[in-house]
N, C-alpha and C. Protein backbone atom coordinates (compact mmCIF):
# COMPACT_ATOMS: atom_id res chain seq x y z
N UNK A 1 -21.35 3.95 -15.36
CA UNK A 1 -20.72 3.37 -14.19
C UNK A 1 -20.22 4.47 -13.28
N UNK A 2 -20.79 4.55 -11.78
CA UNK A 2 -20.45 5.35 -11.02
C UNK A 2 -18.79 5.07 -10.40
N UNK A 3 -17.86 5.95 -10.10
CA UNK A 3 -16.57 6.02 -9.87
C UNK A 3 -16.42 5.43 -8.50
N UNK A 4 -15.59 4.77 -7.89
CA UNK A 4 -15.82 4.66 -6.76
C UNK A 4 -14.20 4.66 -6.31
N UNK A 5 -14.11 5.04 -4.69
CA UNK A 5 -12.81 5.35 -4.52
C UNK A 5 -12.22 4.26 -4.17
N UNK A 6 -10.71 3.30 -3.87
CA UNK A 6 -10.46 2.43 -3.65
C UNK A 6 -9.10 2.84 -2.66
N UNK A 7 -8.90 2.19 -1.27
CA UNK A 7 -7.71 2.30 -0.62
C UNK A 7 -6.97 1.13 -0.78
N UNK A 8 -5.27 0.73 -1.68
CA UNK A 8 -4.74 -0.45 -2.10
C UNK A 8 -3.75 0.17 -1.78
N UNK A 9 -2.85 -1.27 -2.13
CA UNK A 9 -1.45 -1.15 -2.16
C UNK A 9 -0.69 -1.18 -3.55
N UNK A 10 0.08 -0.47 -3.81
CA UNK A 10 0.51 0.00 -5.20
C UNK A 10 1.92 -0.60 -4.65
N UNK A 11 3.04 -1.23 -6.34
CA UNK A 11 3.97 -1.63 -5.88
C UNK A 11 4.80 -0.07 -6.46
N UNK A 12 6.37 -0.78 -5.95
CA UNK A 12 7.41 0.27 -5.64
C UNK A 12 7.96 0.06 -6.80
N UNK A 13 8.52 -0.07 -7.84
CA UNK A 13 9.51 -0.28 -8.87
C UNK A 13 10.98 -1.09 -8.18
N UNK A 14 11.02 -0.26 -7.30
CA UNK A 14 13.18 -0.73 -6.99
C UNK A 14 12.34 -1.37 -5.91
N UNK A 15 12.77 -3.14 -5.50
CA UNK A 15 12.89 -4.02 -4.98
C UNK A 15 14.25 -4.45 -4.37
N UNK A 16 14.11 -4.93 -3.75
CA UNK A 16 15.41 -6.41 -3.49
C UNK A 16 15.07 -7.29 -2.93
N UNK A 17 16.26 -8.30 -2.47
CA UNK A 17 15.95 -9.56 -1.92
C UNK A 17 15.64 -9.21 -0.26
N UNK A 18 16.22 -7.88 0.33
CA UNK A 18 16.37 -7.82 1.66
C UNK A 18 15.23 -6.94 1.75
N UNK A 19 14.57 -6.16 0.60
CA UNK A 19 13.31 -5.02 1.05
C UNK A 19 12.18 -5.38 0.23
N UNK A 20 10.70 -5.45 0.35
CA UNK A 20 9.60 -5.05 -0.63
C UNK A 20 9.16 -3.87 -0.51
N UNK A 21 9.08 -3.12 -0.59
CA UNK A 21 8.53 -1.89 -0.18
C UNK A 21 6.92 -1.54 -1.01
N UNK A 22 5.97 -0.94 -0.40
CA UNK A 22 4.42 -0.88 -1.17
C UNK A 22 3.83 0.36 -0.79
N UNK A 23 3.45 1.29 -1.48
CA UNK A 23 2.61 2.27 -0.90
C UNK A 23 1.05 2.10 -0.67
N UNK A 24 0.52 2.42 0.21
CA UNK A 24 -0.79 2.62 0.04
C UNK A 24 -1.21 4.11 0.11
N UNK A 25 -2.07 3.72 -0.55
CA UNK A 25 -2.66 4.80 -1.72
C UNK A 25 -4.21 4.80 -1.62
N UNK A 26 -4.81 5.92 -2.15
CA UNK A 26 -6.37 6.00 -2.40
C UNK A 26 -6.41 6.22 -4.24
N UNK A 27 -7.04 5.30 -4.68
CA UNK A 27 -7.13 5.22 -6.42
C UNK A 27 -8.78 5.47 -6.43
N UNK A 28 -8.99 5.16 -8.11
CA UNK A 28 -10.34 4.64 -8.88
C UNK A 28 -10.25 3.30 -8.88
N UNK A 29 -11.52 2.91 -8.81
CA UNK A 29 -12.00 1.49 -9.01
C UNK A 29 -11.57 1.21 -10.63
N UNK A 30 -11.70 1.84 -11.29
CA UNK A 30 -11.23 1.68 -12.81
C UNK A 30 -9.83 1.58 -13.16
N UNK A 31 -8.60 2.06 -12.17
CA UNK A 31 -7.73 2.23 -12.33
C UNK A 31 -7.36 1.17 -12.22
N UNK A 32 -5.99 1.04 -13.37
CA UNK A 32 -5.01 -0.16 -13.16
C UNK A 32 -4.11 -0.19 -11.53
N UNK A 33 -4.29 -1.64 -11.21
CA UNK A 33 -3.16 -1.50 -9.70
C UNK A 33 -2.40 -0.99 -9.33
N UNK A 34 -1.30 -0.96 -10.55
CA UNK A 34 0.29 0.05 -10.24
C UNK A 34 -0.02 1.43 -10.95
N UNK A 35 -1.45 1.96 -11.27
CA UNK A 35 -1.85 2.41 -12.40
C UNK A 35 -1.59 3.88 -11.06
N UNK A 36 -1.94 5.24 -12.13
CA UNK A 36 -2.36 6.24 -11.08
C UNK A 36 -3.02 6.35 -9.85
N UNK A 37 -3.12 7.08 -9.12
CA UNK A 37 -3.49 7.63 -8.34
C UNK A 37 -3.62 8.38 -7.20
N UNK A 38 -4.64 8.76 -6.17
CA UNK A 38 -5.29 10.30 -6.29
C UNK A 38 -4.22 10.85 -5.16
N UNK A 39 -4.06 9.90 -4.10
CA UNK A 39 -3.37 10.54 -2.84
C UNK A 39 -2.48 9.53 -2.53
N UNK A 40 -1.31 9.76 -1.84
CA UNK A 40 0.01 8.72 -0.91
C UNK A 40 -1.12 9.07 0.68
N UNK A 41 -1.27 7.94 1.26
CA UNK A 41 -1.78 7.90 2.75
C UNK A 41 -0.64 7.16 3.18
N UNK A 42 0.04 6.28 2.98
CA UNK A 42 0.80 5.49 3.72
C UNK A 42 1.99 4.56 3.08
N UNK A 43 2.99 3.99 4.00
CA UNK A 43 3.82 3.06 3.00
C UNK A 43 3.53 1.49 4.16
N UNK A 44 3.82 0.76 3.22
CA UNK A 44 4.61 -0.28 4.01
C UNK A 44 5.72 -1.27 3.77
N UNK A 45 6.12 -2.17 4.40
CA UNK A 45 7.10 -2.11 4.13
C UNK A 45 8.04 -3.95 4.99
N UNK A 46 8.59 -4.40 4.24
CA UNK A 46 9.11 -5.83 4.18
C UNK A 46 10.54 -5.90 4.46
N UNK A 47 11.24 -5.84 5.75
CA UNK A 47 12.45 -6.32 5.37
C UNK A 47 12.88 -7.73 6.04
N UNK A 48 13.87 -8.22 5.08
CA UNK A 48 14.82 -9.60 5.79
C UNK A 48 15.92 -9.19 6.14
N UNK A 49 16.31 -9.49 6.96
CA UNK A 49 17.54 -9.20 7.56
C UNK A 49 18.58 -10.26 7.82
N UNK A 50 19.63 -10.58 7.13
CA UNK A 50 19.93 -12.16 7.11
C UNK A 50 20.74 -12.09 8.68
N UNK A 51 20.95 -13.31 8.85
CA UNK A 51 22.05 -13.83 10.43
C UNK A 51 22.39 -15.01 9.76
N UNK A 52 23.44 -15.45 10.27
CA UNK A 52 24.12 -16.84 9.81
C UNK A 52 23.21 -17.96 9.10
N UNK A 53 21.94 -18.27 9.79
CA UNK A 53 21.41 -19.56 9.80
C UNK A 53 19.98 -19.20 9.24
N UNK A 54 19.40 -18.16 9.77
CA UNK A 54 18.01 -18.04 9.23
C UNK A 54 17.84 -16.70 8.60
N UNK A 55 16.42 -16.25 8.32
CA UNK A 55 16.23 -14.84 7.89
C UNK A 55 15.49 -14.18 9.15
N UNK A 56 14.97 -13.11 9.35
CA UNK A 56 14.34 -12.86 10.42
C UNK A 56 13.59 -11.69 9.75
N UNK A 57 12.49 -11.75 9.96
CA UNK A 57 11.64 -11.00 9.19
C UNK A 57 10.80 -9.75 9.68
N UNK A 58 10.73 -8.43 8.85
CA UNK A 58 10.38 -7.45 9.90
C UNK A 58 9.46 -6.80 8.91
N UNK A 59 8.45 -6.57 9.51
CA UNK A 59 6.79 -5.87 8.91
C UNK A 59 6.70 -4.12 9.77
N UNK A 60 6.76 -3.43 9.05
CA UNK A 60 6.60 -1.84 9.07
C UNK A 60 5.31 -1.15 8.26
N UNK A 61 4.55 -1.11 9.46
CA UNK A 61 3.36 -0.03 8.46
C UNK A 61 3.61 1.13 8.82
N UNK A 62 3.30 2.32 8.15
CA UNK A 62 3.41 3.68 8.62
C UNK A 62 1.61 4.08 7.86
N UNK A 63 0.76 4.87 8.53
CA UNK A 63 -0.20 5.62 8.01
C UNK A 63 -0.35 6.83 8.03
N UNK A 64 -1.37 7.83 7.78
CA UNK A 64 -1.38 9.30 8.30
C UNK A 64 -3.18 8.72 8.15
N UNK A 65 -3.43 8.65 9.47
CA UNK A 65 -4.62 8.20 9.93
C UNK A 65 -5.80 9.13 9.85
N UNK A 66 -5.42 10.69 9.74
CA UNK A 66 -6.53 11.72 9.50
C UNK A 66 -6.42 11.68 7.85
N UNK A 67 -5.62 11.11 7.13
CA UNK A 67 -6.15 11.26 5.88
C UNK A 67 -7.21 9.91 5.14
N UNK A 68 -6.66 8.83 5.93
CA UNK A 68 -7.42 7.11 6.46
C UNK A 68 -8.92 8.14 6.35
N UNK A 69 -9.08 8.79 7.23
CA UNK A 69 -10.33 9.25 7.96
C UNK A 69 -11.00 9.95 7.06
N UNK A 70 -10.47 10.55 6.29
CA UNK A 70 -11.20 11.29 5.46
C UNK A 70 -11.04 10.79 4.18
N UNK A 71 -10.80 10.10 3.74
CA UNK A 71 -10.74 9.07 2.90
C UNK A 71 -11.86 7.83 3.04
N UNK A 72 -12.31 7.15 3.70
CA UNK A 72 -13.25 6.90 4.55
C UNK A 72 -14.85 7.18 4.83
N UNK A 73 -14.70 8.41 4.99
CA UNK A 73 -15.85 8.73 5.53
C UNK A 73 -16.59 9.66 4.01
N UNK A 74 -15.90 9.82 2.72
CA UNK A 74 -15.99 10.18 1.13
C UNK A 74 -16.65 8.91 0.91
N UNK A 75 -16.23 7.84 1.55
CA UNK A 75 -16.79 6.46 1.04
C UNK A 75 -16.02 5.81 0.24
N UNK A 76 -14.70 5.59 0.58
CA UNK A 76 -13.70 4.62 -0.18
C UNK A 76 -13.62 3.31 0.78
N UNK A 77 -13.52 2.36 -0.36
CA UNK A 77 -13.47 1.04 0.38
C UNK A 77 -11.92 0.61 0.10
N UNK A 78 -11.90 -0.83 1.64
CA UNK A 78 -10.06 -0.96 1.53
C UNK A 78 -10.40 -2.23 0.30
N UNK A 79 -9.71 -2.31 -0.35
CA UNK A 79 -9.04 -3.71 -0.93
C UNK A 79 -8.55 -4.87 0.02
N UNK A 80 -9.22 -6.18 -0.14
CA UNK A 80 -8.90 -7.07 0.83
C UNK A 80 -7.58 -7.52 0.26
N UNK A 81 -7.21 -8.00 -1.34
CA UNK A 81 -6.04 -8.70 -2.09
C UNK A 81 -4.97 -7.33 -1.83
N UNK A 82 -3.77 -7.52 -1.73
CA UNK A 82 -2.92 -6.76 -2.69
C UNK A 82 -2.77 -7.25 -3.98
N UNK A 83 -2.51 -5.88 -4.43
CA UNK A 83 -2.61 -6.06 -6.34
C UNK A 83 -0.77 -6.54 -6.67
């Protein structure tokens, strides 16, 4: 079986109710989800922020897009699921 590279989202260990936090990452196709791997390219990132009555919800990606790129063009594919 040939190796193939994979770009996912790996979880964080420390959670809460107000943060998710997830890195994305470049792994092996063989590798477990939260399992190793090869490079950090990016985080992202979940917060709630409470107000009296509702939650209000805020989505943060950060990348380093020349490593996207060369990551990429090696021939790694993205993961459509998060794990």
């Amino acid at each position: 079986m040939k190796k193939k590279f994979i770009i996912k989202l790996c979880k964080i260990r420390k959670s809460t109710k107000d943060k998710n936090t997830r890195l994305i990452v470049v792994g092996l196709n063989n590798s477990r989800s939260n399992g190793a791997f090869l490079e950090k390219i990016g985080v992202y990132s979940i917060y709630n922020e409470r107000f009296p009555i509702s939650y209000k919800t805020m989505r943060v990606c950060s990348i380093n897009l020349k490593r996207l790129g060369f990551w990429l063009n090696k021939g790694a594919l993205v993961k459509s699921k998060p794990s």
